[in-house]
Protein backbone atom coordinates (compact mmCIF):
# COMPACT_ATOMS: atom_id res chain seq x y z
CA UNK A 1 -3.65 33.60 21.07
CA UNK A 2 -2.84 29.84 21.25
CA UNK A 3 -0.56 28.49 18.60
CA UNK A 4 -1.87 27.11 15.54
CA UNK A 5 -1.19 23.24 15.81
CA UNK A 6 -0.08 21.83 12.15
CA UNK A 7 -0.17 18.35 11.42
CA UNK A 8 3.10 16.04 11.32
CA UNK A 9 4.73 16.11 8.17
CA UNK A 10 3.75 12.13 7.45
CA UNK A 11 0.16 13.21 7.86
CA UNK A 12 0.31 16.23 5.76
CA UNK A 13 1.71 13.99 2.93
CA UNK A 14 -0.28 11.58 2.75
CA UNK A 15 -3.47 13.58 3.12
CA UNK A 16 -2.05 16.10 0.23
CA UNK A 17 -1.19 12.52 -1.99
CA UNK A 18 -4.68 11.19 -0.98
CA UNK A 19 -5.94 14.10 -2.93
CA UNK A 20 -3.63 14.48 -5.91
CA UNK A 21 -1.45 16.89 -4.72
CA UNK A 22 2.13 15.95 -6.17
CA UNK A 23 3.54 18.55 -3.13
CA UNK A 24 2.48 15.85 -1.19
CA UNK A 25 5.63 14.24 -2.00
CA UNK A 26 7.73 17.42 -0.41
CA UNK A 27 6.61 15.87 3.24
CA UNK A 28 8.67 12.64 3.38
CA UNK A 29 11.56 12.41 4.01
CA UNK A 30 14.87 11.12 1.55
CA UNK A 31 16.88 7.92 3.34
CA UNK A 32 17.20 5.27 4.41
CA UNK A 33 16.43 5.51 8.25
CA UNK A 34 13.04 6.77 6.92
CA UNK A 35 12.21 3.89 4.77
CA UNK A 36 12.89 1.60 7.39
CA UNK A 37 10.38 3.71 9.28
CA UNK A 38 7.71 3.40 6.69
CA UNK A 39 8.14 -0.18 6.79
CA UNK A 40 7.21 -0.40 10.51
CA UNK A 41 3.52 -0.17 10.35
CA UNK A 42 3.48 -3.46 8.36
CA UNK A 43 6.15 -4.88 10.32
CA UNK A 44 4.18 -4.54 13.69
CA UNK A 45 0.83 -5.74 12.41
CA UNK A 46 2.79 -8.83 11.31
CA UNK A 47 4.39 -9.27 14.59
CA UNK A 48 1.10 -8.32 16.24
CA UNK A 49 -0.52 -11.36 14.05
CA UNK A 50 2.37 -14.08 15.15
CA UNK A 51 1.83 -13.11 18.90
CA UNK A 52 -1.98 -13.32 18.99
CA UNK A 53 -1.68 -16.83 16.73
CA UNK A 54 0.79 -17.72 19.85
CA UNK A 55 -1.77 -16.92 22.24
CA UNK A 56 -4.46 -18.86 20.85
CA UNK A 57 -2.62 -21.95 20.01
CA UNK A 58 -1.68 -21.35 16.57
CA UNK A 59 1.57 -20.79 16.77
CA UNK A 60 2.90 -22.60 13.34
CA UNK A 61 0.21 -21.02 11.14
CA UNK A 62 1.12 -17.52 12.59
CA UNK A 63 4.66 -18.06 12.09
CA UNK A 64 3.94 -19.75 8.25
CA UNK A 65 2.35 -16.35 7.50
CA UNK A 66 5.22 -14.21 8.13
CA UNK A 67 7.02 -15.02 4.23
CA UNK A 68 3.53 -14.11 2.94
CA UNK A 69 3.63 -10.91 4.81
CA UNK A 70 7.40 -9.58 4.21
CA UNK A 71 6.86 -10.66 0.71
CA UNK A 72 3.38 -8.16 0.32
CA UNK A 73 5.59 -5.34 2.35
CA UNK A 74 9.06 -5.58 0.20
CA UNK A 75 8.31 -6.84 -2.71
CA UNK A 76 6.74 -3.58 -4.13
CA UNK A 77 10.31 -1.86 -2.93
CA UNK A 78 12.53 -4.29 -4.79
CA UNK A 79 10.27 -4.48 -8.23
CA UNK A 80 10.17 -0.49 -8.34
CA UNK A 81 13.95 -0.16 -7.13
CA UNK A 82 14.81 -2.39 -10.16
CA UNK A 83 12.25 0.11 -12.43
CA UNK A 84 13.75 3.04 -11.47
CA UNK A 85 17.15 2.07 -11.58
CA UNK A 86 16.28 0.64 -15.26
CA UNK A 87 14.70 4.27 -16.00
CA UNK A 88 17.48 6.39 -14.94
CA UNK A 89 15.00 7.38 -11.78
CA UNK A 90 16.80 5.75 -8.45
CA UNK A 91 17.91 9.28 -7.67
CA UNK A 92 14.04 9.71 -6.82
CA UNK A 93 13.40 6.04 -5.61
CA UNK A 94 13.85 6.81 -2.15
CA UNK A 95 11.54 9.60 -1.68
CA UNK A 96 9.27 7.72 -3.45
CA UNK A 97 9.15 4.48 -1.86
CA UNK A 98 8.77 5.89 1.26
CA UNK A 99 5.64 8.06 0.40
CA UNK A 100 4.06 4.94 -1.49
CA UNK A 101 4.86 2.93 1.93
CA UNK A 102 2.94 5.95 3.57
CA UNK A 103 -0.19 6.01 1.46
CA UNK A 104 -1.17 2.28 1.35
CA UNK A 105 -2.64 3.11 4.32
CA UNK A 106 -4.91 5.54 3.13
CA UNK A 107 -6.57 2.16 1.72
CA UNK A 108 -8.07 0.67 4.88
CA UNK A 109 -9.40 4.31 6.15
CA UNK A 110 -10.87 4.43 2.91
CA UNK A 111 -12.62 1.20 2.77
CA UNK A 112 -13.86 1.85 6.25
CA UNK A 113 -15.00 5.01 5.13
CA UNK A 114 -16.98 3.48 2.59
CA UNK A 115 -17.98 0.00 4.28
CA UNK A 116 -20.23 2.92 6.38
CA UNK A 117 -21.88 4.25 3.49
CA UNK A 118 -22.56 0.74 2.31
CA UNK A 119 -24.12 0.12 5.50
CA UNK A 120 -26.24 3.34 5.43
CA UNK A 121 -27.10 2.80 1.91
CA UNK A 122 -28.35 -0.91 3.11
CA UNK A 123 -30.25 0.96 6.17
CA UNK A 124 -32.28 2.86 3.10
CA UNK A 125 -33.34 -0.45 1.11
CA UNK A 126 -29.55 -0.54 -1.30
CA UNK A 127 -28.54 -4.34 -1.97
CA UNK A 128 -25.98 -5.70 0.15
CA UNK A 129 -24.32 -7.38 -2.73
CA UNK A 130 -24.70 -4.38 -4.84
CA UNK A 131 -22.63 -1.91 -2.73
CA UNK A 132 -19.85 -4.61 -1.69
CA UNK A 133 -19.16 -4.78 -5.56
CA UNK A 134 -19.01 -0.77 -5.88
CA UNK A 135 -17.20 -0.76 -2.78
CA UNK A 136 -14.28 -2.99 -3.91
CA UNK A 137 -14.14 -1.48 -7.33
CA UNK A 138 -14.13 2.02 -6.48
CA UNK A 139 -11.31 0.90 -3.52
CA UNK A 140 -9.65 -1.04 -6.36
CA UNK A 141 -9.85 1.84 -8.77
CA UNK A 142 -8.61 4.06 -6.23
CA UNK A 143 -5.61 2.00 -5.07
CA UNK A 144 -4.44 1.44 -8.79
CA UNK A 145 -4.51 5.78 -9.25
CA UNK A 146 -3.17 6.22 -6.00
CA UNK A 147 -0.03 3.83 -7.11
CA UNK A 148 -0.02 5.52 -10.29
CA UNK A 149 -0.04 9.13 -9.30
CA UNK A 150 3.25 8.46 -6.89
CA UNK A 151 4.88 6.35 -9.69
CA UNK A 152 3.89 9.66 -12.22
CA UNK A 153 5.48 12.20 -9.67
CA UNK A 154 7.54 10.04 -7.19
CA UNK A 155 9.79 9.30 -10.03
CA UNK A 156 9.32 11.52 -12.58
CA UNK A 157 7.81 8.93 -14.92
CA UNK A 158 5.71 9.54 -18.11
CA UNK A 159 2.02 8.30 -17.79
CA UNK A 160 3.01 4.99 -19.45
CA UNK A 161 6.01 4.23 -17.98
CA UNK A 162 4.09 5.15 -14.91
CA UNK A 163 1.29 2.34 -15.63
CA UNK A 164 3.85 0.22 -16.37
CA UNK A 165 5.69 0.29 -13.13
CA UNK A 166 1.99 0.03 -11.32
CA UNK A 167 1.14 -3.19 -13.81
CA UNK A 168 4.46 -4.67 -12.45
CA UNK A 169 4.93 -4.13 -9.24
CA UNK A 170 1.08 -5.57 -8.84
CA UNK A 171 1.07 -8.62 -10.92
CA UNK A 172 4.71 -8.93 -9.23
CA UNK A 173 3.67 -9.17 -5.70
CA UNK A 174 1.13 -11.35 -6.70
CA UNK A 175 3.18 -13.80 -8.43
CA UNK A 176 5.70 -13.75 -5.49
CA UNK A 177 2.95 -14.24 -3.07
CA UNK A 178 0.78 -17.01 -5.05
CA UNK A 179 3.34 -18.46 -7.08
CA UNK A 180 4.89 -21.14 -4.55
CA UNK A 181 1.45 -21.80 -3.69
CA UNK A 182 0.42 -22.71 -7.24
CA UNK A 183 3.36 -24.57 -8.13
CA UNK A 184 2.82 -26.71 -4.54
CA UNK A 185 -0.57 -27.41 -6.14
CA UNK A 186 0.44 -28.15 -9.34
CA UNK A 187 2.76 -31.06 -7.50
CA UNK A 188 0.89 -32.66 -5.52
């Protein structure tokens, strides 16, 4: 009899986190090396980005997007380091970081996932416009539970506490990413 193949431990985690599984959370791994490693999905689209706006003679908008980018990828690291550490939790930070780094990828299989069933629902007579707005709130709806449900068992939070670190580290990003922006606006 062959041997039963299991998936890698990454895989296992995220697809026990994907379906609110706190275990989940028992597949990653607790240091530094792999939080680095979590980090290099993002960090290779990014690269992946500045080469092909090299290739096609865009080389100063490619490279103007990298802040943008490292800001989306750390940003939610540094806000919920500073939580945790306020909370008594950066003992748990870590492990959870790492996992949370994991899962946002769950977000684009998702949203392929359901960008298909918007297009089969459109095949059987559905609005267009109609399923695109299900489709980003149920992605949006999932996103904001995902981040909650690692905050809740990642670091040990209470519920609130737990919304309150996912109400942060959102509206945080997005002031990091859009508030130069704005102010640039606001100046000119």
């Amino acid at each position: 009899m062959a041997p039963r193949r299991t998936l890698p431990p990454i895989l296992r985690g995220v697809g026990l986190i994907a379906r609110g599984r706190a275990e989940g959370l028992n597949c990653f791994r607790d240091s530094t090396q792999a939080f680095l490693y979590s980090l290099l999905p993002g960090l290779g689209i990014m690269v992946a980005a500045v080469v092909e706006g090299l290739a096609e003679g865009a080389g100063a908008r490619a490279f103007g997007e990298i802040p943008g980018t490292l800001c989306i990828l750390l940003a939610p690291s540094v806000i919920s380091y500073e939580l945790a550490r306020l909370w008594g939790r950066e003992a748990f930070w870590n492990r959870y970081i790492v996992a949370f780094n994991w899962c946002q990828w769950l977000l684009p299989v998702i949203a392929f996932v359901m960008i298909v069933g918007v297009a089969l629902a459109q095949l059987a007579g559905v609005s267009g416009q109609a399923g695109v707005r299900v489709l980003f709130v149920c992605l949006a709806g999932y996103a904001l539970w995902l981040n909650w449900f690692l905050a809740r068992h990642g670091l040990a939070l209470s519920p609130w506490r737990a919304v309150a670190l996912v109400l942060t580290v959102n509206l945080g990003t997005i002031a990091l990413l859009l508030g130069p922006t704005l102010l640039a606006a606001r100046f000119e």
